[in-house]
Protein backbone atom coordinates (compact mmCIF):
# COMPACT_ATOMS: atom_id res chain seq x y z
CA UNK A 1 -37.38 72.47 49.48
CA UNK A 2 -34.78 71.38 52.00
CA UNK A 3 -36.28 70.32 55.19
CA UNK A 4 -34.61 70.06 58.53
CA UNK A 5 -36.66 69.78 62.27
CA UNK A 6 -35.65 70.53 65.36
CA UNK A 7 -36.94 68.74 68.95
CA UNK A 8 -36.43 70.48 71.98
CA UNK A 9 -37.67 69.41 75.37
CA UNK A 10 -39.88 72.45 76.65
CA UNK A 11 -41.92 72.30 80.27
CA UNK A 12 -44.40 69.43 80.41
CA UNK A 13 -44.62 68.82 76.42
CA UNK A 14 -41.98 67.88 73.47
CA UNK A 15 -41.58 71.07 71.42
CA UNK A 16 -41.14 70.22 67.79
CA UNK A 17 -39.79 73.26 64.89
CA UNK A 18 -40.11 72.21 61.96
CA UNK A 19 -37.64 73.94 59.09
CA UNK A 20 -38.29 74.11 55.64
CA UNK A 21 -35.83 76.28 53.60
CA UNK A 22 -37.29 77.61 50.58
CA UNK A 23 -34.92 77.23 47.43
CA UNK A 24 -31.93 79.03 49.23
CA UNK A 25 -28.55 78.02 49.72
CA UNK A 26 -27.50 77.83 53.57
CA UNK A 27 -24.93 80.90 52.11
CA UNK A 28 -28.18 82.96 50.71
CA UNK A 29 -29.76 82.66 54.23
CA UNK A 30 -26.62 83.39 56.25
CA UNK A 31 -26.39 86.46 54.44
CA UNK A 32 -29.89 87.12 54.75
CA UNK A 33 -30.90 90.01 57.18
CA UNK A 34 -32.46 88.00 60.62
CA UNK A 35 -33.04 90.81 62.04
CA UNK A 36 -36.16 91.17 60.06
CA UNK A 37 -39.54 88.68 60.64
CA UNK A 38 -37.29 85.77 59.44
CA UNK A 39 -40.86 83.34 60.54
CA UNK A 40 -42.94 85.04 58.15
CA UNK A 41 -40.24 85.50 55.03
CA UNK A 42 -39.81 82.83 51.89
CA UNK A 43 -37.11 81.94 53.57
CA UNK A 44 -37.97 79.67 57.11
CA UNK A 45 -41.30 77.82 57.57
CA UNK A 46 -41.98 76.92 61.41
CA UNK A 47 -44.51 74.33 62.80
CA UNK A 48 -44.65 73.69 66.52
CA UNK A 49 -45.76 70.32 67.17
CA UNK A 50 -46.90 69.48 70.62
CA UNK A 51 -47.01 65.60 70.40
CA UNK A 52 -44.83 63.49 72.10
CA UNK A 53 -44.68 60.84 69.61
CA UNK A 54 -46.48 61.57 66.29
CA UNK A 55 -44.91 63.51 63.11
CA UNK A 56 -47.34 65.22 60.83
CA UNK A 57 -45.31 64.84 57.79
CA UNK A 58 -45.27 62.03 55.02
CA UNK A 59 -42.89 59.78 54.12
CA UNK A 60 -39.48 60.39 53.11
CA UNK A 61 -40.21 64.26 53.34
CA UNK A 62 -37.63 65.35 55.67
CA UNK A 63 -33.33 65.89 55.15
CA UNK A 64 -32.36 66.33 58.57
CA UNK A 65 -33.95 65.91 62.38
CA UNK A 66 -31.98 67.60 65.16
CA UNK A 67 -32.77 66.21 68.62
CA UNK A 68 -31.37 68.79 71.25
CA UNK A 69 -31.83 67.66 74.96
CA UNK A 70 -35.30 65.79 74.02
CA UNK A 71 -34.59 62.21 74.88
CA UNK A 72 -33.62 62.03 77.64
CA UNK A 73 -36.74 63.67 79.29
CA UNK A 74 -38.95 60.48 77.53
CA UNK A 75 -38.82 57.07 78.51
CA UNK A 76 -37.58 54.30 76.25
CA UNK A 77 -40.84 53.08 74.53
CA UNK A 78 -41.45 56.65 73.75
CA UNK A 79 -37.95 57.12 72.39
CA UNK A 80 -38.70 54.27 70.32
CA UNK A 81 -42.15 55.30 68.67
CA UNK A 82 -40.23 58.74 68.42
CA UNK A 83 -37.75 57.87 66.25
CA UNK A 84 -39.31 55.23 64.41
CA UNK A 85 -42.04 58.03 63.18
CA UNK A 86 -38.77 60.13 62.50
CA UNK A 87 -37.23 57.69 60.39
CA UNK A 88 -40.39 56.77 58.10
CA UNK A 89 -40.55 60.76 57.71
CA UNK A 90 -36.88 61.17 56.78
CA UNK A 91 -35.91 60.71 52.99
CA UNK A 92 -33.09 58.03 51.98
CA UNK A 93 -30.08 58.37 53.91
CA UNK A 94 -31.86 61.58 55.76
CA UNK A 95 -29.87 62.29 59.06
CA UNK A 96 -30.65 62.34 62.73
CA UNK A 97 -28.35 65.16 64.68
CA UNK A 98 -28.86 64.13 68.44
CA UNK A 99 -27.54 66.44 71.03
CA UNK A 100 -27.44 65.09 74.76
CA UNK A 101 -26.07 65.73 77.80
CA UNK A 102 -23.88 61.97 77.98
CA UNK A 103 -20.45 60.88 78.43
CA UNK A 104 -18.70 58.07 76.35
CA UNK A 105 -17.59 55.19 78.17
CA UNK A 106 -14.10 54.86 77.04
CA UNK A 107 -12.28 57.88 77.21
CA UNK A 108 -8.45 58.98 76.40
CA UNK A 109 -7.68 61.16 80.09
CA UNK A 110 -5.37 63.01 77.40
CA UNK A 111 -8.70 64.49 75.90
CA UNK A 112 -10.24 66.11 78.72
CA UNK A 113 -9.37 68.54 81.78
CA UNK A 114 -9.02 67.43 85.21
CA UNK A 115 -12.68 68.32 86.49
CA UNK A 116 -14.01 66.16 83.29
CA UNK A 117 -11.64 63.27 84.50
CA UNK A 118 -12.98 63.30 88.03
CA UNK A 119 -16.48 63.20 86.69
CA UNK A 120 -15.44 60.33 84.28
CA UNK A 121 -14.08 58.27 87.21
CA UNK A 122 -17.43 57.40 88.98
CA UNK A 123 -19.01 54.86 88.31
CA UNK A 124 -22.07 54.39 85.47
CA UNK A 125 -24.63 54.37 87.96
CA UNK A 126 -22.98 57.68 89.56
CA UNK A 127 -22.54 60.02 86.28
CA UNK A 128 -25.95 59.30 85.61
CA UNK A 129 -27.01 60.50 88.69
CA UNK A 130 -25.02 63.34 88.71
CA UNK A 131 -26.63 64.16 85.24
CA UNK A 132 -30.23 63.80 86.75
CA UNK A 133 -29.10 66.49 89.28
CA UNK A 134 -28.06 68.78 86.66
CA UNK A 135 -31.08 68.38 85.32
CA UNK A 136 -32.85 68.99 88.12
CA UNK A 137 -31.41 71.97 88.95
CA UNK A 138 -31.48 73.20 85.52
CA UNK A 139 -35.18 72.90 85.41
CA UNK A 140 -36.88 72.80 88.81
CA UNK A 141 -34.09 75.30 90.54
CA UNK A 142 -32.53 77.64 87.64
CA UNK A 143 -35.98 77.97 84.99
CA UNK A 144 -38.71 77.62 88.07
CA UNK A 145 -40.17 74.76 86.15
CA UNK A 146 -42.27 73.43 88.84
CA UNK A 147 -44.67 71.34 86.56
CA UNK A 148 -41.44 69.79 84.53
CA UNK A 149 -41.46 66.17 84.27
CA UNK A 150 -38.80 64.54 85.87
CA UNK A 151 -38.36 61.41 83.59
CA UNK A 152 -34.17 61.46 83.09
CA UNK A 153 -33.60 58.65 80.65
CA UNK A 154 -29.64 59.04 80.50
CA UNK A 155 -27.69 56.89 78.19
CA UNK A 156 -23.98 56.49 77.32
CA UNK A 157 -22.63 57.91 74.15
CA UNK A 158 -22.09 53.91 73.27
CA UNK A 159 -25.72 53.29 74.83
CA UNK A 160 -27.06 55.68 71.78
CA UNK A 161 -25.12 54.08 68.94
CA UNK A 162 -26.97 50.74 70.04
CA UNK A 163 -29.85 52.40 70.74
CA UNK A 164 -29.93 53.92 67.37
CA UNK A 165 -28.34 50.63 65.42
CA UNK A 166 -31.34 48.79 66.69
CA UNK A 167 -33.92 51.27 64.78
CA UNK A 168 -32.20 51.15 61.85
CA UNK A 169 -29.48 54.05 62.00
CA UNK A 170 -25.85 54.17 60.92
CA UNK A 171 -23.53 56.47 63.49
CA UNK A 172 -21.93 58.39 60.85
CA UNK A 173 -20.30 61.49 63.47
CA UNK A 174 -19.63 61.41 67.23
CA UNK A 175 -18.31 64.55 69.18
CA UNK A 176 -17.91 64.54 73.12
CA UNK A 177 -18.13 67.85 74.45
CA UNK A 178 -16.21 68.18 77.27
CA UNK A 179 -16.23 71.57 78.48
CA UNK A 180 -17.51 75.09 77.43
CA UNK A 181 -14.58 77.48 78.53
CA UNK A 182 -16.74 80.26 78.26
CA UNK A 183 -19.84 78.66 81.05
CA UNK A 184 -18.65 77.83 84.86
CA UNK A 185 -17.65 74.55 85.59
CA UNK A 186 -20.88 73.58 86.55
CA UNK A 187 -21.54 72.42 83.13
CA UNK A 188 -23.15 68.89 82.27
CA UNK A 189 -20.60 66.80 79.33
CA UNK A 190 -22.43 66.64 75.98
CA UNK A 191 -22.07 64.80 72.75
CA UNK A 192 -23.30 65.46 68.83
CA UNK A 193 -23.80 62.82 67.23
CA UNK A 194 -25.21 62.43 64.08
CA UNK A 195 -27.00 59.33 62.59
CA UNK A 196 -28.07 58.13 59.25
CA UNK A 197 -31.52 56.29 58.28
CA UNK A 198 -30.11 53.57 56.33
């Protein structure tokens, strides 16, 4: 079995799929029909998992976690006991994907468009307020989430490699995401980054 799980931030509670490809090829399920029940084929296991914190898995039983727009919405102790229960359930070198909205710090103003350099030249403080209104919006506004926790635990692309070092991870990828040409310009910068349980 390959194994890969996937945390997304969902109204009050952490949403948590967990993937389990059974003895196919990532070429055997592409070519696979999804238009059929795909949940309840040999091919995809799901799990939802409504814990913030805990993993129901065992040790070293999972390739690949993929964190999109979950940390942010849980403060740092939480983050913490999050990952580190990640980590004991990843195998050896097993991978962390983390997708946030973030910014790096140091930035080449030949890499990005002139709305992404405005945004880059406030301050810190500033973009990370701007990002808690986006999120805002996004949820309380835009989705009607009235219930939606508004814990917005922004860090710097750089702020994440630390963050990560310090629990044991290896930055092994790093993509800023500047700008989706096919959204408005209303559009929040993102980064992938993957890390690696060393």
């Amino acid at each position: 079995f390959s194994s890969c799980s996937f945390f997304y931030a969902c109204n009050s509670i952490l949403v948590v799929f967990f993937f389990f490809f059974k003895q196919k090829t990532a070429y055997e399920i592409y070519q696979c029909d999804w238009s059929s029940d795909v949940c309840s084929s040999d091919l995809v296991e799901f799990m939802v998992q409504p814990s913030l914190i805990e993993i129901p898995f065992e040790k070293e039983s999972i390739d690949t976690a993929i964190l999109s727009m979950v940390l942010h919405h849980i403060e740092n102790k939480n983050q913490k006991d999050l990952l580190n229960n990640i980590k004991s359930s990843l195998k050896k070198n097993g991978s962390i994907i983390l997708i946030e909205d973030t910014y790096p710090e140091k930035y080449s103003s030949n890499d990005v468009d002139n709305i992404m350099k405005d945004y880059l030249a406030f301050s810190n403080e500033d973009k990370k307020k701007i990002l808690f209104f986006y999120g805002w919006f996004g949820n309380k506004l835009m989705r009607n989430r009235t219930n939606y926790p508004i814990i917005f635990n922004y860090k710097t692309m750089e702020e994440w490699t630390r963050f990560f070092q310090d629990l044991g991870f290896q930055l092994t990828h790093e993509e800023f995401v500047k700008k989706d040409p096919s959204k408005p310009d209303l559009f929040p910068p993102k980064a992938i980054m993957i890390f690696k349980k060393l």
